[in-house]
N, C-alpha and C. Protein backbone atom coordinates (compact mmCIF):
# COMPACT_ATOMS: atom_id res chain seq x y z
N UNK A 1 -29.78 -22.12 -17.67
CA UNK A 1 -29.68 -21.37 -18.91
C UNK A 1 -28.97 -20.05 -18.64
N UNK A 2 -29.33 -19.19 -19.27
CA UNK A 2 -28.57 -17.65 -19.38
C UNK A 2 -28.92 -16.91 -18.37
N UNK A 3 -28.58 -15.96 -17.92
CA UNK A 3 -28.87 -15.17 -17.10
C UNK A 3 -29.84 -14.19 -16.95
N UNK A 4 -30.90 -13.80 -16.60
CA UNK A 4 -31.75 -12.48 -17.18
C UNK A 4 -30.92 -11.05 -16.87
N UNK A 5 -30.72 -10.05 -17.98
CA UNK A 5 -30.36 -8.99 -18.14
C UNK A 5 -31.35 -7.42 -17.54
N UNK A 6 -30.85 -6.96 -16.15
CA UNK A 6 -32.15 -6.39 -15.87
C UNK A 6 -31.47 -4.41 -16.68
N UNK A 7 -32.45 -3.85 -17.04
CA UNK A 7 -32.01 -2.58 -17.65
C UNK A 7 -31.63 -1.97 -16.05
N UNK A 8 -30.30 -1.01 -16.95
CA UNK A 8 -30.31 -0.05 -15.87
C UNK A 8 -30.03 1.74 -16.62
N UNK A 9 -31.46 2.12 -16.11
CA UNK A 9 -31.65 3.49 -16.55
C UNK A 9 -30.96 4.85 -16.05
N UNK A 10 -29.92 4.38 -15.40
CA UNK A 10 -29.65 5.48 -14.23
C UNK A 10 -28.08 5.64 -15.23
N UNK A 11 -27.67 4.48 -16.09
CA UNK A 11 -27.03 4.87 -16.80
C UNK A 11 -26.98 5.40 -17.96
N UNK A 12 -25.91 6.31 -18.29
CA UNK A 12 -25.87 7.17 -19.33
C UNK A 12 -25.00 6.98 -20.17
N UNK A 13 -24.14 5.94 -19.77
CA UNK A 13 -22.41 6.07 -21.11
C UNK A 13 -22.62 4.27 -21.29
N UNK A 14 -22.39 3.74 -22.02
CA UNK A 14 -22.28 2.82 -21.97
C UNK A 14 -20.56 2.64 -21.95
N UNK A 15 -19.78 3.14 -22.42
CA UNK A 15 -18.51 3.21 -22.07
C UNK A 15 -17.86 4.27 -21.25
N UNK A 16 -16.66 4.31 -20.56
CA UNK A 16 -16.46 5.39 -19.88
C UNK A 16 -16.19 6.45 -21.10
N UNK A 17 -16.32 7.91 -21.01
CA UNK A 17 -15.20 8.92 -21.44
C UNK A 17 -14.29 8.53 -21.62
N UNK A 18 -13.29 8.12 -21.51
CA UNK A 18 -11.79 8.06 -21.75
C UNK A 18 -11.54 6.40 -21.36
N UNK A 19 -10.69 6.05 -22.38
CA UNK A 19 -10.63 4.68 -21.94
C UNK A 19 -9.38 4.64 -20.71
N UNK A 20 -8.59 5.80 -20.67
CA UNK A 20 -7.64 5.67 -19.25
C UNK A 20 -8.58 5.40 -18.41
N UNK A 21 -9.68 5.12 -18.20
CA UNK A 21 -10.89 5.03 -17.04
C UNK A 21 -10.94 3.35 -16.49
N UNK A 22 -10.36 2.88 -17.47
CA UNK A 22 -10.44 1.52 -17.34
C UNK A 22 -9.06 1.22 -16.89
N UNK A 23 -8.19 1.60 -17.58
CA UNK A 23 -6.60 0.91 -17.11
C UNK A 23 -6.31 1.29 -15.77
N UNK A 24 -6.17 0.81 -14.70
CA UNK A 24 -5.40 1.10 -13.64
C UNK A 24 -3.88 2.06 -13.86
N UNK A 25 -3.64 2.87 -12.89
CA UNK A 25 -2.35 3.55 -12.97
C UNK A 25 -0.81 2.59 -13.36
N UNK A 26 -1.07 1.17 -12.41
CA UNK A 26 0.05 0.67 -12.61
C UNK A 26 -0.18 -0.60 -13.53
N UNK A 27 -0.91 -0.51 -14.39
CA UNK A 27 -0.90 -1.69 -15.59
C UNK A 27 -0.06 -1.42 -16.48
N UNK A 28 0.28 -2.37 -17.24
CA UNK A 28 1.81 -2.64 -17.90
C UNK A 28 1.42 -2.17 -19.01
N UNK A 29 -0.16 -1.85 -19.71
CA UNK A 29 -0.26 -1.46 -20.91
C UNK A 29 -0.12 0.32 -20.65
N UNK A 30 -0.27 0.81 -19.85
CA UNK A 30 0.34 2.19 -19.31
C UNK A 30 1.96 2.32 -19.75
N UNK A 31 2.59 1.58 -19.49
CA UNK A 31 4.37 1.55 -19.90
C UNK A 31 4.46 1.17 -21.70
N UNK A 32 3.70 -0.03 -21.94
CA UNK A 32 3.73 -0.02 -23.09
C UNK A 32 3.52 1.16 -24.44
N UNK A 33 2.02 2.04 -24.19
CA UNK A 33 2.08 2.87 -24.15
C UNK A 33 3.00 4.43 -24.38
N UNK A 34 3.93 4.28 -23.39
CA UNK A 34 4.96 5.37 -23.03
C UNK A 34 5.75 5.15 -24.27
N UNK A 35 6.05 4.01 -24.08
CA UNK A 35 7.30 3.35 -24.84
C UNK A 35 7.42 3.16 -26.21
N UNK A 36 5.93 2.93 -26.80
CA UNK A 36 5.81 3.43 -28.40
C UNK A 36 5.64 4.61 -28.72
N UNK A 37 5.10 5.62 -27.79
CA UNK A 37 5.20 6.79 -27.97
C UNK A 37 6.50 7.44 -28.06
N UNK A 38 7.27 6.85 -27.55
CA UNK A 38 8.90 7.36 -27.20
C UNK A 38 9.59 7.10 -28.67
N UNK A 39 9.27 6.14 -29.29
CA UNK A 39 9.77 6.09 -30.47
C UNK A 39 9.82 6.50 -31.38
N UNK A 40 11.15 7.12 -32.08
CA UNK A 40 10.92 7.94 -33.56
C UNK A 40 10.80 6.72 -34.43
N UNK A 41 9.57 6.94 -35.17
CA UNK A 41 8.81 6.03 -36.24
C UNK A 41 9.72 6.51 -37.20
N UNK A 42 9.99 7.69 -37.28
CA UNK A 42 10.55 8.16 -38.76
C UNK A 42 12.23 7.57 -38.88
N UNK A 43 12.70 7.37 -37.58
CA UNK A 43 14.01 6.81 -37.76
C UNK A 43 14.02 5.30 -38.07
N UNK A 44 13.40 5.33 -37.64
CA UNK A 44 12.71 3.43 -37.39
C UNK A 44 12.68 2.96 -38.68
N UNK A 45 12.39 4.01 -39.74
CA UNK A 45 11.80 4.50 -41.14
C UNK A 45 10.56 3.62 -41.51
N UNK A 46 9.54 3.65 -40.35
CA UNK A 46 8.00 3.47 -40.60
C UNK A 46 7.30 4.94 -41.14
């Protein structure tokens, strides 16, 4: 069956602070990222 779930009290976040906490430096959603940021939306005319 399922697994038993044991509590752990020593934690405090259930998510990190910042989700950069999770992406590695060299993951591709890091470039992706860059790259919509780089874009003028307004020229784009979004």
């Amino acid at each position: 069956m399922g697994r038993e779930i044991q509590p752990g009290f020593e934690q405090t976040l259930l998510f990190p602070p910042a989700n950069e906490d999770w992406v590695s430096l060299d993951h591709p959603a890091r470039f992706i990222r860059a790259f919509v940021q780089s874009l003028d939306l307004a020229e784009l005319g979004v």
